[in-house]
C-alpha atoms as a PDB file:
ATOM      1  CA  UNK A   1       0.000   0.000   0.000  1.00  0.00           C
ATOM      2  CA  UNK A   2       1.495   3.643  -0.910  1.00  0.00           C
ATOM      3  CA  UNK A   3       2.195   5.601   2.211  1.00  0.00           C
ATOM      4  CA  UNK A   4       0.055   8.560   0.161  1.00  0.00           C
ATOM      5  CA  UNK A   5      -3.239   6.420   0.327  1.00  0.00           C
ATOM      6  CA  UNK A   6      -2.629   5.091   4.442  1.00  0.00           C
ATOM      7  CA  UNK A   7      -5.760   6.791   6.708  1.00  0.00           C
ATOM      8  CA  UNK A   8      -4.537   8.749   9.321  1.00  0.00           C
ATOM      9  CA  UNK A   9      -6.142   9.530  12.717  1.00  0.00           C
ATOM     10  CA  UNK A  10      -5.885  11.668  15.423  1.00  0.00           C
ATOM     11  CA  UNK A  11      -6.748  10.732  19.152  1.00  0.00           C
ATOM     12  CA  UNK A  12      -6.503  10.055  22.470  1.00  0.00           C
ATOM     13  CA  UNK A  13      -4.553   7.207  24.516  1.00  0.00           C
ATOM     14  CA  UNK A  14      -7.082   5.195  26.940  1.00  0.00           C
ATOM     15  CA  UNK A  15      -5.229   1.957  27.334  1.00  0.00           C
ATOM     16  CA  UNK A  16      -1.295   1.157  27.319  1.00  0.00           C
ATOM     17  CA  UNK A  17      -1.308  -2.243  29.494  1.00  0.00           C
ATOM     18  CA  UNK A  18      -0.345  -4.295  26.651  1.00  0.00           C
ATOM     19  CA  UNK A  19       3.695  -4.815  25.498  1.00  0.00           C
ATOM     20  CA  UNK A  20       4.231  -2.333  22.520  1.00  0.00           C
ATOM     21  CA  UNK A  21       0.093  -1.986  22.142  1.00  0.00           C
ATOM     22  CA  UNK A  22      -1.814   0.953  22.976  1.00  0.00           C
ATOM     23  CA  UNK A  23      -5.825   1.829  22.737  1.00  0.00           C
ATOM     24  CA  UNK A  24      -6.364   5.085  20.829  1.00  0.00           C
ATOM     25  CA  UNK A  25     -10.218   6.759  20.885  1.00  0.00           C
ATOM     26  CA  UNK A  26     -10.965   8.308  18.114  1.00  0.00           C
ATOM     27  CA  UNK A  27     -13.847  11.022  18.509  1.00  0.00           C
ATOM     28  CA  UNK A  28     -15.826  11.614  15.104  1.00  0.00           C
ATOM     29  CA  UNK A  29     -19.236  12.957  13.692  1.00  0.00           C
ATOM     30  CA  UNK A  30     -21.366  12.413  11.302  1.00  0.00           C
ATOM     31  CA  UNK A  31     -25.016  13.714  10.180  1.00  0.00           C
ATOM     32  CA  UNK A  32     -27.484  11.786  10.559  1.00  0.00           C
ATOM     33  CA  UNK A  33     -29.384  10.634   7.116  1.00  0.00           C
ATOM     34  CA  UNK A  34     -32.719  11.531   7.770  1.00  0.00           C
ATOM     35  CA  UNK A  35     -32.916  14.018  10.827  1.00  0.00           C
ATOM     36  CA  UNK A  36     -29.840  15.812   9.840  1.00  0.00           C
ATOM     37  CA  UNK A  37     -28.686  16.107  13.280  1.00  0.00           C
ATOM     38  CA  UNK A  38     -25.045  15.729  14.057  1.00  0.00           C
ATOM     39  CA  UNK A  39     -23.800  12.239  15.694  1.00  0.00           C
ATOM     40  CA  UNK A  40     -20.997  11.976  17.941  1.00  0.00           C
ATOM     41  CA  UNK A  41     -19.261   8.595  17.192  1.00  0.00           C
ATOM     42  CA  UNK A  42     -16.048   6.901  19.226  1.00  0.00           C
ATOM     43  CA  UNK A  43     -13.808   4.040  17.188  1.00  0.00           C
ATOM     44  CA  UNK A  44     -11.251   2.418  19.185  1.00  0.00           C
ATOM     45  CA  UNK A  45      -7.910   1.438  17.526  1.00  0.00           C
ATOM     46  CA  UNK A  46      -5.237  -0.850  18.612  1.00  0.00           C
ATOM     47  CA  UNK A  47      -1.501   0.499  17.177  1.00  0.00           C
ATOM     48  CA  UNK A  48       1.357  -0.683  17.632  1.00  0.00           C
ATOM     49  CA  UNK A  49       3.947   1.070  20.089  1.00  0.00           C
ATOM     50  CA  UNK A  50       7.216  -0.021  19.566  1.00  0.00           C
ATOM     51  CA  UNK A  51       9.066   2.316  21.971  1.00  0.00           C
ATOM     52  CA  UNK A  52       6.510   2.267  24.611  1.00  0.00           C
ATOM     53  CA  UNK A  53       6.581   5.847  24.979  1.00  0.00           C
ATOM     54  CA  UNK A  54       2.634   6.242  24.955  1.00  0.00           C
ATOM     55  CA  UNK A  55       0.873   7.143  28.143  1.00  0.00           C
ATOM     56  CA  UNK A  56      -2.642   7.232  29.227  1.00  0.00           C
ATOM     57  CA  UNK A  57      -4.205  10.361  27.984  1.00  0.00           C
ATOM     58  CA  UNK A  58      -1.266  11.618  25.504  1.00  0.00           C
ATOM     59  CA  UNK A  59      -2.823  12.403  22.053  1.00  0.00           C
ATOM     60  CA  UNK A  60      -1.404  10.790  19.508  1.00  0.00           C
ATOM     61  CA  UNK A  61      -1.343  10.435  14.806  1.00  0.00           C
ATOM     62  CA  UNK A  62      -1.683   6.795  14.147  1.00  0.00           C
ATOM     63  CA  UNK A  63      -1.289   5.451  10.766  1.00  0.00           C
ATOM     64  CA  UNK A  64      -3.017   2.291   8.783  1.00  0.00           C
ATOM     65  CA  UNK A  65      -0.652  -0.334   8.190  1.00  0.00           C
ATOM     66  CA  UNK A  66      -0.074  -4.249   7.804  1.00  0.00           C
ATOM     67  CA  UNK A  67      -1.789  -6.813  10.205  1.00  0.00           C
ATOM     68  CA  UNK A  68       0.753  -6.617  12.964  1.00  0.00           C
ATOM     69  CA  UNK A  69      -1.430  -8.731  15.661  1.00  0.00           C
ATOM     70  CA  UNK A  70      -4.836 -10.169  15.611  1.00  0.00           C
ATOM     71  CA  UNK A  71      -6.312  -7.066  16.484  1.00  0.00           C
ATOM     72  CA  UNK A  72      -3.759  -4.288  15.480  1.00  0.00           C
ATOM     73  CA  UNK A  73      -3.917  -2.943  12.261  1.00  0.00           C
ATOM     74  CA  UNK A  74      -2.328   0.818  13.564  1.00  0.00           C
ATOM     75  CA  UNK A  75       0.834   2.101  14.452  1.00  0.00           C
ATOM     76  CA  UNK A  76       2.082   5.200  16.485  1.00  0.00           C
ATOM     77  CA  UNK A  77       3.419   7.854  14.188  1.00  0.00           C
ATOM     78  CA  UNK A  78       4.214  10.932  16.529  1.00  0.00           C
ATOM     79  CA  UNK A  79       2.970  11.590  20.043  1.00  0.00           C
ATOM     80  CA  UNK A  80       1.194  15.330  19.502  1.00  0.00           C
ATOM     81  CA  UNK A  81       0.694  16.323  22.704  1.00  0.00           C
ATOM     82  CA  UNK A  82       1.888  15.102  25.988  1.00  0.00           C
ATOM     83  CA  UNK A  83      -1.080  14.659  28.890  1.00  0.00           C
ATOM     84  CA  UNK A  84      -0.925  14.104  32.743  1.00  0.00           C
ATOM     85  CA  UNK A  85      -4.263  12.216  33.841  1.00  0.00           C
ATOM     86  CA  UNK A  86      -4.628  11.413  37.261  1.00  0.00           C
ATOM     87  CA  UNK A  87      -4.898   7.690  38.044  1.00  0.00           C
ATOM     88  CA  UNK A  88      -7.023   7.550  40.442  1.00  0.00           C
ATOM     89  CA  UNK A  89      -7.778   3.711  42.159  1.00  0.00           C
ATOM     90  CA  UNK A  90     -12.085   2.944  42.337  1.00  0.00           C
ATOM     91  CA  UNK A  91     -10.886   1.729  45.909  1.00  0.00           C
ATOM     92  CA  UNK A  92      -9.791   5.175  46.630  1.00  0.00           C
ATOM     93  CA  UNK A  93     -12.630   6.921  45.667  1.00  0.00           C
ATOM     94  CA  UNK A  94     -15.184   4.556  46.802  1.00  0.00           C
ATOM     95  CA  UNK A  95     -13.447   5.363  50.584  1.00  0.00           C
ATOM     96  CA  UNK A  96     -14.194   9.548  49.811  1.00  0.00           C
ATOM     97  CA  UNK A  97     -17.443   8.493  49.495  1.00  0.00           C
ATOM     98  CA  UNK A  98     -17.948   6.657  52.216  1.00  0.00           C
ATOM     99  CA  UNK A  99     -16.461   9.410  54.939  1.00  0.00           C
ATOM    100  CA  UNK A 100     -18.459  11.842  53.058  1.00  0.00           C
ATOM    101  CA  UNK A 101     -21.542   9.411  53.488  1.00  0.00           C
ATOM    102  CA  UNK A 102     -20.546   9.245  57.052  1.00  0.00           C
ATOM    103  CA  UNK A 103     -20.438  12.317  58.090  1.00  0.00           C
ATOM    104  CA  UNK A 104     -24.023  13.391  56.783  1.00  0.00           C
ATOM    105  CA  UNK A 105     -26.682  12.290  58.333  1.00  0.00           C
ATOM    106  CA  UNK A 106     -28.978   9.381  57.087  1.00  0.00           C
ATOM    107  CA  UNK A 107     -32.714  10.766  55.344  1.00  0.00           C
ATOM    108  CA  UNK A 108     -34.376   8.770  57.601  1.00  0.00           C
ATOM    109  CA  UNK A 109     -33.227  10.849  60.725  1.00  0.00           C
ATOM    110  CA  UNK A 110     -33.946  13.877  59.302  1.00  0.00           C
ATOM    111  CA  UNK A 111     -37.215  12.781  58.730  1.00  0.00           C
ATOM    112  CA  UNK A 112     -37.996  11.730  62.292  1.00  0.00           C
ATOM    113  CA  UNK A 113     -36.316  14.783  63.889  1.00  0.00           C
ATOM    114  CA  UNK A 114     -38.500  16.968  61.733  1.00  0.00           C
ATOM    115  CA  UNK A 115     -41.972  14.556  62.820  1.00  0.00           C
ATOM    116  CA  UNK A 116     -40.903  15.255  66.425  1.00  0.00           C
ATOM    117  CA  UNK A 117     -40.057  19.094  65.973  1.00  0.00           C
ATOM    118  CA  UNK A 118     -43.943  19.746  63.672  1.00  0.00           C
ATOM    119  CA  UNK A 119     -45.469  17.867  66.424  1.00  0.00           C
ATOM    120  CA  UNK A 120     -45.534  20.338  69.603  1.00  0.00           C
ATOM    121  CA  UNK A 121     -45.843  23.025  67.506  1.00  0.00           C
ATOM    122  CA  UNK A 122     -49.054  21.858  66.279  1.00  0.00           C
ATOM    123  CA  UNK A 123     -49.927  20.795  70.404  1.00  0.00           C
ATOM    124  CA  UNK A 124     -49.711  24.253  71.033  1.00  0.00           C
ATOM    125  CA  UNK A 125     -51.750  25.720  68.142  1.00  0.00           C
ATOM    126  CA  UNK A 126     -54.485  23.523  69.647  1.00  0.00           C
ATOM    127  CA  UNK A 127     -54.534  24.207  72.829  1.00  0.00           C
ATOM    128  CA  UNK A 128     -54.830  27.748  72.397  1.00  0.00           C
END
């Protein structure tokens, strides 16, 4: 295949886990035939990192090329831009959540405290 007539994409880094493999999202739209209104599509591509210099969240230009795997058909041309993304553990955040869920109080007390504080009031109104 001429290196003229090769696609090239644009996008982001979501996965680099595999040996010389990295995920790339690609964001894309399209028009929809009948309504007319604009689509948001993703396509995920598996290229081929041979240095391993791709990192979660860098965007990168991949290129078309040869069946390299069973599942890649891209390769890394350039990294573009360079991109810190926090990795963040589900443990970690799940434990935020709780303390935060901790500290306020359940709806069910609320509840009950404001049934006990409507109550008097409304003792009063009647006896007067």
């Amino acid at each position: 295949m001429a290196r003229e007539l090769r696609k090239v994409r644009v996008g982001q880094v979501v996965g680099n886990k595999m040996t010389k493999t990295v995920v790339v999202e690609v964001h894309w739209s399209l028009r929809h035939r009948i309504y007319g209104k604009s689509m948001r599509r993703v396509s995920r591509f598996y290229a081929h990192d041979g240095n391993s210099q791709c990192k979660v969240g860098d965007l990168v230009k991949i290129e078309e090329t040869r069946p390299i795997s069973h599942l890649k058909r891209w390769r890394v041309i350039e990294v573009v831009q360079h991109r810190d993304v926090a990795e963040v553990k589900p443990i970690e955040l799940d434990r935020e959540v709780l303390a935060e869920a901790a500290e306020r109080p359940k709806a069910e007390e609320i509840t009950t405290e404001t049934a006990e504080e409507a109550k008097p009031a409304s003792d009063a109104e009647e006896v007067k």
